[in-house]
Protein backbone atom coordinates (compact mmCIF):
# COMPACT_ATOMS: atom_id res chain seq x y z
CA UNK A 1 29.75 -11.98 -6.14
CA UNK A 2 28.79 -11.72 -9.94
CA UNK A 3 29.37 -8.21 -11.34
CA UNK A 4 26.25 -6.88 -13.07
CA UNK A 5 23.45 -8.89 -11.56
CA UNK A 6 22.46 -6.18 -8.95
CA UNK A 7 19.72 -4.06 -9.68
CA UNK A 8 20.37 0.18 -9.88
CA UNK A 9 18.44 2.03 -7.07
CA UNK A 10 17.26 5.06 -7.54
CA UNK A 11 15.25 7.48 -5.44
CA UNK A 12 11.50 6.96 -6.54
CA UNK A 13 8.58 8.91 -5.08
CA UNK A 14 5.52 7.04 -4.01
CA UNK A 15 2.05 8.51 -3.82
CA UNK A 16 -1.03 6.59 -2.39
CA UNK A 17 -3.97 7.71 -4.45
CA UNK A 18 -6.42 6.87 -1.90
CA UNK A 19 -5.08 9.29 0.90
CA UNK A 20 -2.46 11.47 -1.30
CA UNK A 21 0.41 10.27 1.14
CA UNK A 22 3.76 11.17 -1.11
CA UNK A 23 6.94 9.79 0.25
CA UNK A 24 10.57 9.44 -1.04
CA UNK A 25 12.28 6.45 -0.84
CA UNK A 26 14.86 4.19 -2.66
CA UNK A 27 13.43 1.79 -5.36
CA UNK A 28 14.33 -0.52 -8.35
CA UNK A 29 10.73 -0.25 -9.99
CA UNK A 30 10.96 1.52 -13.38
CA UNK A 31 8.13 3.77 -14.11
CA UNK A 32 7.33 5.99 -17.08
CA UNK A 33 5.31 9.01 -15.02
CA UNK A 34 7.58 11.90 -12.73
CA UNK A 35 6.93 14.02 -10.42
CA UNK A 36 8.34 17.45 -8.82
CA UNK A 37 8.74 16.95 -4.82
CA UNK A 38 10.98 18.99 -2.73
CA UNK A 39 12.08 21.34 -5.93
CA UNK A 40 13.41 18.40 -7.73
CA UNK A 41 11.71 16.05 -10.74
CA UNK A 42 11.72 11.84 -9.95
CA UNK A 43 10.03 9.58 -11.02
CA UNK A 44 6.54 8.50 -9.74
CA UNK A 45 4.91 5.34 -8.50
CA UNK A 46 1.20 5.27 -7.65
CA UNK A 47 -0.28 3.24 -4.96
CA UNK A 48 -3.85 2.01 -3.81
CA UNK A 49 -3.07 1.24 -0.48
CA UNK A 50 -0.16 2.64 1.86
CA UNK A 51 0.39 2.62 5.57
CA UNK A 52 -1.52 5.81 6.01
CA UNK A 53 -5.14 4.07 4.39
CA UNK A 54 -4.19 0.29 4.86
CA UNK A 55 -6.99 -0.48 7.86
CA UNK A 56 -4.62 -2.35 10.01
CA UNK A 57 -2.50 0.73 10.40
CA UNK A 58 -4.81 3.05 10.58
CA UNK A 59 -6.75 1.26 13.76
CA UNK A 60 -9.96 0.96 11.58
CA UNK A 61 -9.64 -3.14 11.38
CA UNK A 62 -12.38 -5.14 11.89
CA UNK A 63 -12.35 -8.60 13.52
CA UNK A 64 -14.71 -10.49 12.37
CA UNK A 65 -17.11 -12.62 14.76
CA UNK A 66 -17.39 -15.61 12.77
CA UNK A 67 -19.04 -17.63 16.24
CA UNK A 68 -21.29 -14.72 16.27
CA UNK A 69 -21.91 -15.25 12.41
CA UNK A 70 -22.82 -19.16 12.91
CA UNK A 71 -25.05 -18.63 15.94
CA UNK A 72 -26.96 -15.68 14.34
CA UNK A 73 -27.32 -18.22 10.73
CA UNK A 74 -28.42 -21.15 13.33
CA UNK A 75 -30.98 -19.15 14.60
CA UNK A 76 -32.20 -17.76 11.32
CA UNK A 77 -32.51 -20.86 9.89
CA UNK A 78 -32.27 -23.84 11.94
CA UNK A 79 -35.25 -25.89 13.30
């Protein structure tokens, strides 16, 4: 392997603005902001959408009818 080509990791908080999840985790992403979590200072990365508000996870998804859709535009407007 070429020396030097690997990115540094570094442990990077997360924080989903939408539901104020905050999580640790290990991350290349360079970020100017910090934080204080658990009694230490690291640097923050801010989120719109995490597992904890993304729809699918949170069992809020919609399917959408798109039969239902057609039949009800049909009806609306067809002869």
């Amino acid at each position: 392997m070429k020396a030097d080509i690997h990115p540094n990791y570094r442990e990077v908080v997360f924080q989903d603005l939408s539901s104020d999840l905050v999580f640790k985790t290990r991350s290349t992403v360079q970020t100017k902001e910090t934080i204080e979590f658990e009694g230490q200072e690291y640097p923050l990365v801010k989120v719109e959408v995490s597992s904890k508000s993304h729809p699918f996870y949170t069992g809020k998804h919609k399917i959408m009818d798109t039969g239902g859709r057609v039949d009800k535009f049909k009806k609306r407007y067809g002869k």
